[in-house]
Protein backbone atom coordinates (compact mmCIF):
# COMPACT_ATOMS: atom_id res chain seq x y z
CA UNK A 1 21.25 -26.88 -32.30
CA UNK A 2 17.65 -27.72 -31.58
CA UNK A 3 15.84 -30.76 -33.03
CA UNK A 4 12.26 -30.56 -32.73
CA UNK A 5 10.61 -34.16 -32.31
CA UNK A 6 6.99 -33.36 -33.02
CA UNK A 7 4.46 -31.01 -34.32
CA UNK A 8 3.88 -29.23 -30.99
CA UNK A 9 7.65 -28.25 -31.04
CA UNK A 10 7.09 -27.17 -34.51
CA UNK A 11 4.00 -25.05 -33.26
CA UNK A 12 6.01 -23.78 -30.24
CA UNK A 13 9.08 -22.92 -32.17
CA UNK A 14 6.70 -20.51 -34.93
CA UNK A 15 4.67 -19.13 -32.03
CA UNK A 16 7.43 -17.55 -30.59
CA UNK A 17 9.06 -16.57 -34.17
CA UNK A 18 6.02 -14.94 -35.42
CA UNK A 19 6.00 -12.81 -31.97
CA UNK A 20 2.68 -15.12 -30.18
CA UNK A 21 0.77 -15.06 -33.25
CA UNK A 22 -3.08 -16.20 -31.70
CA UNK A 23 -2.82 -20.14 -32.78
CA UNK A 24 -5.65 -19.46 -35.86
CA UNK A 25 -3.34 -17.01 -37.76
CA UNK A 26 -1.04 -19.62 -38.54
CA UNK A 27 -3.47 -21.28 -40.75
CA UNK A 28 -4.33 -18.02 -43.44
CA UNK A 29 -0.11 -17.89 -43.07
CA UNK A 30 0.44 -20.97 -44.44
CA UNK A 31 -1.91 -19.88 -46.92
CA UNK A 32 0.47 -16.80 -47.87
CA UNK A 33 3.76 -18.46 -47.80
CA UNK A 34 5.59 -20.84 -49.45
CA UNK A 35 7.78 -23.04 -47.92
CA UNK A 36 5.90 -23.02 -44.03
CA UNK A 37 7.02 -26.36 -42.47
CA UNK A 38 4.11 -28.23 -42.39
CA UNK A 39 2.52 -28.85 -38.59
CA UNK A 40 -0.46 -28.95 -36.69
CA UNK A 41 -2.50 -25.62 -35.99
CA UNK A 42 -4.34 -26.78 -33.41
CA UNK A 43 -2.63 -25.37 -30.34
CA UNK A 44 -3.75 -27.38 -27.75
CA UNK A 45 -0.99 -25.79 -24.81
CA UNK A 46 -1.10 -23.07 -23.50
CA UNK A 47 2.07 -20.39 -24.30
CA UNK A 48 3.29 -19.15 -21.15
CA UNK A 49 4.37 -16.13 -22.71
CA UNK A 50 0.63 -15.83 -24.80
CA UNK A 51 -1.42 -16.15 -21.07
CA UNK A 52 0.98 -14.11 -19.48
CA UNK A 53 0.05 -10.89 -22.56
CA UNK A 54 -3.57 -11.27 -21.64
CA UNK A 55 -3.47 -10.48 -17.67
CA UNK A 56 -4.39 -7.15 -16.61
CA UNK A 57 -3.68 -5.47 -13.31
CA UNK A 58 -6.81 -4.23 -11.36
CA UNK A 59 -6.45 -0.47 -10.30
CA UNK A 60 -5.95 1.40 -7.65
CA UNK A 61 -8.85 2.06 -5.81
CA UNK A 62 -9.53 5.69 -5.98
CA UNK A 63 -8.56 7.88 -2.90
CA UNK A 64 -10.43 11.01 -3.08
CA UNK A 65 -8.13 12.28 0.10
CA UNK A 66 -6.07 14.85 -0.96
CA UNK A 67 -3.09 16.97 1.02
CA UNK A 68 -5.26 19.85 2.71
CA UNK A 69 -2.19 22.34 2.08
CA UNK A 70 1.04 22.85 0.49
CA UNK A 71 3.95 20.84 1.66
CA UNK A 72 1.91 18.68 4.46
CA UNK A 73 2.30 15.12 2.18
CA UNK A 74 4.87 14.90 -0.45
CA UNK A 75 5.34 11.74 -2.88
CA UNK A 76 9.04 11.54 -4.03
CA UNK A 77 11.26 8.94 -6.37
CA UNK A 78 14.77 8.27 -6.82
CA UNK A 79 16.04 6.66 -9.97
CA UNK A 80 19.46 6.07 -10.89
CA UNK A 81 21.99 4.83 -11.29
CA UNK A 82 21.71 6.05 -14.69
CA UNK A 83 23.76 4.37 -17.61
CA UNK A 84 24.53 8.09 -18.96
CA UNK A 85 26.01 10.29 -16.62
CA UNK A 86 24.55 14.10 -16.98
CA UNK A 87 27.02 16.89 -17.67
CA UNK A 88 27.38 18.16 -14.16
CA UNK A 89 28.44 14.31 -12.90
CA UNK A 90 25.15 13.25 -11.76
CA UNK A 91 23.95 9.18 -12.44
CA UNK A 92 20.78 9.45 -10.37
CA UNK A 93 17.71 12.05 -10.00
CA UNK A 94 15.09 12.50 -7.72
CA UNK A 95 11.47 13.99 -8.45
CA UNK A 96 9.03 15.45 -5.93
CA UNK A 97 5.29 15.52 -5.85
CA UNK A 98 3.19 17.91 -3.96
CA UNK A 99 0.37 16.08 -3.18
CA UNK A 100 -1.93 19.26 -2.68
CA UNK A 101 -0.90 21.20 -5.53
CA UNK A 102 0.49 18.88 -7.67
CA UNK A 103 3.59 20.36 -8.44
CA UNK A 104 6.63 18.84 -9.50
């Protein structure tokens, strides 16, 4: 059982039941529905989970270098084991790039 002690708690506990609502859209939802425990909308912490959705990854740098024939650089990846096993047996597969032609 949790017991929440303040209004932050309260704030904490319906940010992560509304699925890391942003902090503002709590206050037209009280609006809509009846019976909202009351508590302050002023989210002054900062969600771990709420900072976490907003990074972004910076790309690869491009590499215009490509494979200057067939079969001379090949990009390959295993995955398994799989929770289904295939008809023939198999739990893992394996897929090959080309790196010239592209082919899989």
């Amino acid at each position: 059982m949790v017991v929440l002690t303040s209004s932050s708690d309260l704030c904490e506990l319906w940010d992560r039941r509304m699925a890391h609502l942003h902090h503002g859209t709590f206050r037209m939802l009280r609006e809509m529905v009846i019976g909202l425990s009351d508590f302050n909308t002023e989210h002054h912490d900062v969600c771990r989970v709420c900072a976490l959705g907003k990074y972004t990854k910076t790309p690869f740098q491009r590499n215009d270098n490509k494979a200057s024939c067939i079969l001379y650089l090949m990009h390959f990846d295993v995955c398994g084991p799989m929770f289904h096993v295939s008809l023939s047996g198999y739990e893992c597969y394996v897929t090959f790039i080309d790196d010239h032609s592209r082919k899989t």
